[in-house]
C-alpha atoms as a PDB file:
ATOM      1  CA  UNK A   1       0.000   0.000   0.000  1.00  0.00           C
ATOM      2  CA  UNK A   2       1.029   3.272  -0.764  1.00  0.00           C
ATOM      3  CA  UNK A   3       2.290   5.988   2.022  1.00  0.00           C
ATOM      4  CA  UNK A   4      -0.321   8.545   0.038  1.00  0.00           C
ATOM      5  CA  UNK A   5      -3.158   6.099   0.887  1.00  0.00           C
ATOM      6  CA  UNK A   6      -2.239   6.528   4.393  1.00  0.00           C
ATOM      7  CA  UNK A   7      -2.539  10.443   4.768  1.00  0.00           C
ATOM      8  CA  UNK A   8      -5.578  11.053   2.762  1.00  0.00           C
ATOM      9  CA  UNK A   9      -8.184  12.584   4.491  1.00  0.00           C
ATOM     10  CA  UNK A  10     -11.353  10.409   4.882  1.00  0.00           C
ATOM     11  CA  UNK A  11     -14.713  11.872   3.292  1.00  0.00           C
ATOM     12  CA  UNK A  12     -17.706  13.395   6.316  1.00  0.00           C
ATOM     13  CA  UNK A  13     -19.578   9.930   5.160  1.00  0.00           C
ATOM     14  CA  UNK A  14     -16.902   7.295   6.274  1.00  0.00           C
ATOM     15  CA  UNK A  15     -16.443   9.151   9.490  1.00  0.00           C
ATOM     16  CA  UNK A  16     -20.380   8.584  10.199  1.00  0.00           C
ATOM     17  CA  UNK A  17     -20.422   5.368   8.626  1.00  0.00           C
ATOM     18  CA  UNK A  18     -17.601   4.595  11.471  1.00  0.00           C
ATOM     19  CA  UNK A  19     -19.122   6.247  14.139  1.00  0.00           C
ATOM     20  CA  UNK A  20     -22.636   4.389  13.526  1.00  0.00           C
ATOM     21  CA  UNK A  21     -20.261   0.853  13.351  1.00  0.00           C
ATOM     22  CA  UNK A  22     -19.293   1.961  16.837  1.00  0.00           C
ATOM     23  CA  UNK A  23     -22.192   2.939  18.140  1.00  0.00           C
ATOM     24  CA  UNK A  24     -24.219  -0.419  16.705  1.00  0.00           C
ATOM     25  CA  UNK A  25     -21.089  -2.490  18.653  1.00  0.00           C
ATOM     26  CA  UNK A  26     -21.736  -0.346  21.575  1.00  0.00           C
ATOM     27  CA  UNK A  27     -18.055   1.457  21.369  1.00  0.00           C
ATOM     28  CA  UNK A  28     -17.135   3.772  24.607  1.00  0.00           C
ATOM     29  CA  UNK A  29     -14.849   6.710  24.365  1.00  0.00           C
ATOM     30  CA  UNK A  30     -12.988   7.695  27.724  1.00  0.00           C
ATOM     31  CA  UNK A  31     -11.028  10.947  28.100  1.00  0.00           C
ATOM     32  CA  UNK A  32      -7.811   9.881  30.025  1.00  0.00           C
ATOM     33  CA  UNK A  33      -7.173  11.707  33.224  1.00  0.00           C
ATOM     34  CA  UNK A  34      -8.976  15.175  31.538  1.00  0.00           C
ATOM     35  CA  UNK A  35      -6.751  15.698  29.148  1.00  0.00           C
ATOM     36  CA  UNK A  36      -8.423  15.899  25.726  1.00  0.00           C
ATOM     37  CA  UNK A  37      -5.438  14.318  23.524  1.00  0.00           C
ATOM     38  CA  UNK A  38      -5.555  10.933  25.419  1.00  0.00           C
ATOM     39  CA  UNK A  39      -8.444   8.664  24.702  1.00  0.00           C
ATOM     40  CA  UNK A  40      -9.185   4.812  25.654  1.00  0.00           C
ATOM     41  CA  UNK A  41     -11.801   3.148  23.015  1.00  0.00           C
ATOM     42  CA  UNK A  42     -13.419  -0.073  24.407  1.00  0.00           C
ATOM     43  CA  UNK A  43     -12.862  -3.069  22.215  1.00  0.00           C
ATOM     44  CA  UNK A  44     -15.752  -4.454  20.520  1.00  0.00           C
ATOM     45  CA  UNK A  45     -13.894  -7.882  19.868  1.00  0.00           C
ATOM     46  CA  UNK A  46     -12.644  -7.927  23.505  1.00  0.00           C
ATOM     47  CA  UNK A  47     -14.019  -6.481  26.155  1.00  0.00           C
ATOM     48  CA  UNK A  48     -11.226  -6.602  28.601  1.00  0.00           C
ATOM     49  CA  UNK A  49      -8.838  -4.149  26.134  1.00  0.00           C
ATOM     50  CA  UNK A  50      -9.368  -0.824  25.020  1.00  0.00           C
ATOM     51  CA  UNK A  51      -7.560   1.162  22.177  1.00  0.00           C
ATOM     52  CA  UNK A  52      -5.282   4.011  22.824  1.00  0.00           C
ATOM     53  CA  UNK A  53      -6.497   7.247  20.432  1.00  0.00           C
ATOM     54  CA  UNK A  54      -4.023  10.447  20.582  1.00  0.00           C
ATOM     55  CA  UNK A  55      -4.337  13.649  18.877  1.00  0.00           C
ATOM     56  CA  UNK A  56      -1.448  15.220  18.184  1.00  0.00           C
ATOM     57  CA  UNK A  57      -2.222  18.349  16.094  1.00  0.00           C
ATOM     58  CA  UNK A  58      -4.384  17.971  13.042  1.00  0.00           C
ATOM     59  CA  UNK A  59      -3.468  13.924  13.179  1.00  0.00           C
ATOM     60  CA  UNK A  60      -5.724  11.694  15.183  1.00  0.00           C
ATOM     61  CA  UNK A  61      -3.938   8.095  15.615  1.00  0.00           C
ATOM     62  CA  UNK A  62      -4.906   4.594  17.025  1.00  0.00           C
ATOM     63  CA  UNK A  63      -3.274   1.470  18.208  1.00  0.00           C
ATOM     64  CA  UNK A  64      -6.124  -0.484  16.377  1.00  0.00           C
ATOM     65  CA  UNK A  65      -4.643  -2.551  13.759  1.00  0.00           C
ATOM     66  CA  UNK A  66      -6.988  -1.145  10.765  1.00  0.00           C
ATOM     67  CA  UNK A  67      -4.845   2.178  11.507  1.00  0.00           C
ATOM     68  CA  UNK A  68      -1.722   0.227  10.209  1.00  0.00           C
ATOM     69  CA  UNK A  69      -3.869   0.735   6.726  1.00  0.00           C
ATOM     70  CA  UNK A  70      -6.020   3.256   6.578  1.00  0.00           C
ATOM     71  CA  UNK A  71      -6.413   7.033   7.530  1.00  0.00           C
ATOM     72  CA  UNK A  72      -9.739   6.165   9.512  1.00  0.00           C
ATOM     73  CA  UNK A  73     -11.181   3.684  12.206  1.00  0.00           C
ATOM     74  CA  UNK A  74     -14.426   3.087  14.570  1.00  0.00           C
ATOM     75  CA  UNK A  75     -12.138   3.895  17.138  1.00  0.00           C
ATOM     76  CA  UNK A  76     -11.170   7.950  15.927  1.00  0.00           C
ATOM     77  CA  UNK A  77     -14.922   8.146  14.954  1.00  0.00           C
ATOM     78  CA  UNK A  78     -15.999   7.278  18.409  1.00  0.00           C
ATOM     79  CA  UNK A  79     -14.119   9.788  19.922  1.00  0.00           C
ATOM     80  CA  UNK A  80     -14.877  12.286  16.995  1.00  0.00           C
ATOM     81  CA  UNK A  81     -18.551  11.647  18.165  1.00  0.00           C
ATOM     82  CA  UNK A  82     -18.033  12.107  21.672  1.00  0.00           C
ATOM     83  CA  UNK A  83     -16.550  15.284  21.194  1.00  0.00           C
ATOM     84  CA  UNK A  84     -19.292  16.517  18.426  1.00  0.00           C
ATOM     85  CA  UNK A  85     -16.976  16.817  15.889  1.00  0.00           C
ATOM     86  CA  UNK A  86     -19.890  14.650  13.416  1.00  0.00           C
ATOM     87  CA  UNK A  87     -22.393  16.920  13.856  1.00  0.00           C
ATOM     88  CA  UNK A  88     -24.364  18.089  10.462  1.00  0.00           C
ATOM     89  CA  UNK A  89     -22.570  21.507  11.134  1.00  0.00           C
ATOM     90  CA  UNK A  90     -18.943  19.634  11.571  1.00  0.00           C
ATOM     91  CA  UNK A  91     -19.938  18.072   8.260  1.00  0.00           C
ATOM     92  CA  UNK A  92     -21.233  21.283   6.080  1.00  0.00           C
ATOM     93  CA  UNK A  93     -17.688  22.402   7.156  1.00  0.00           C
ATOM     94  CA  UNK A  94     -15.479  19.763   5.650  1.00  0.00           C
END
């Protein structure tokens, strides 16, 4: 796979499609310790794990293994959603 395929920025509709996967698998997004770069994801496949999200900047990243390939993941869209970042508003923006 290509290192362009990896930065491109995901359309509004893949984020939602994402978020709705997360929310259907019943996905929780935890701030760590108040700090709004530090997320923990609950694990849909395991419920004992959790995935670390991180943004740094403009980037949001994941220890999921789907971020080893692509620019997206339930995981980012979960936390996206918790902080109302998918909102019809978010999306007339993009």
């Amino acid at each position: 796979m290509s290192q362009s395929r990896k930065h491109m920025t995901p359309a509004p509709s893949t984020w939602l499609r994402m978020a709705d996967k997360a929310e259907r698998e019943q996905l929780r997004a935890y701030r760590l310790n108040g700090d709004p770069r530090f997320w923990a994801v609950s694990s849909a496949s395991d419920p004992s794990s959790a995935y670390e999200v991180t943004m740094l900047g403009d980037q949001m990243l994941c220890s999921c293994r789907a971020s080893e390939f692509l620019p997206y993941c339930k995981h980012r869209a979960a936390v996206l959603r918790e902080l109302g970042a998918l909102g019809d508003e978010a999306l007339l923006a993009a």
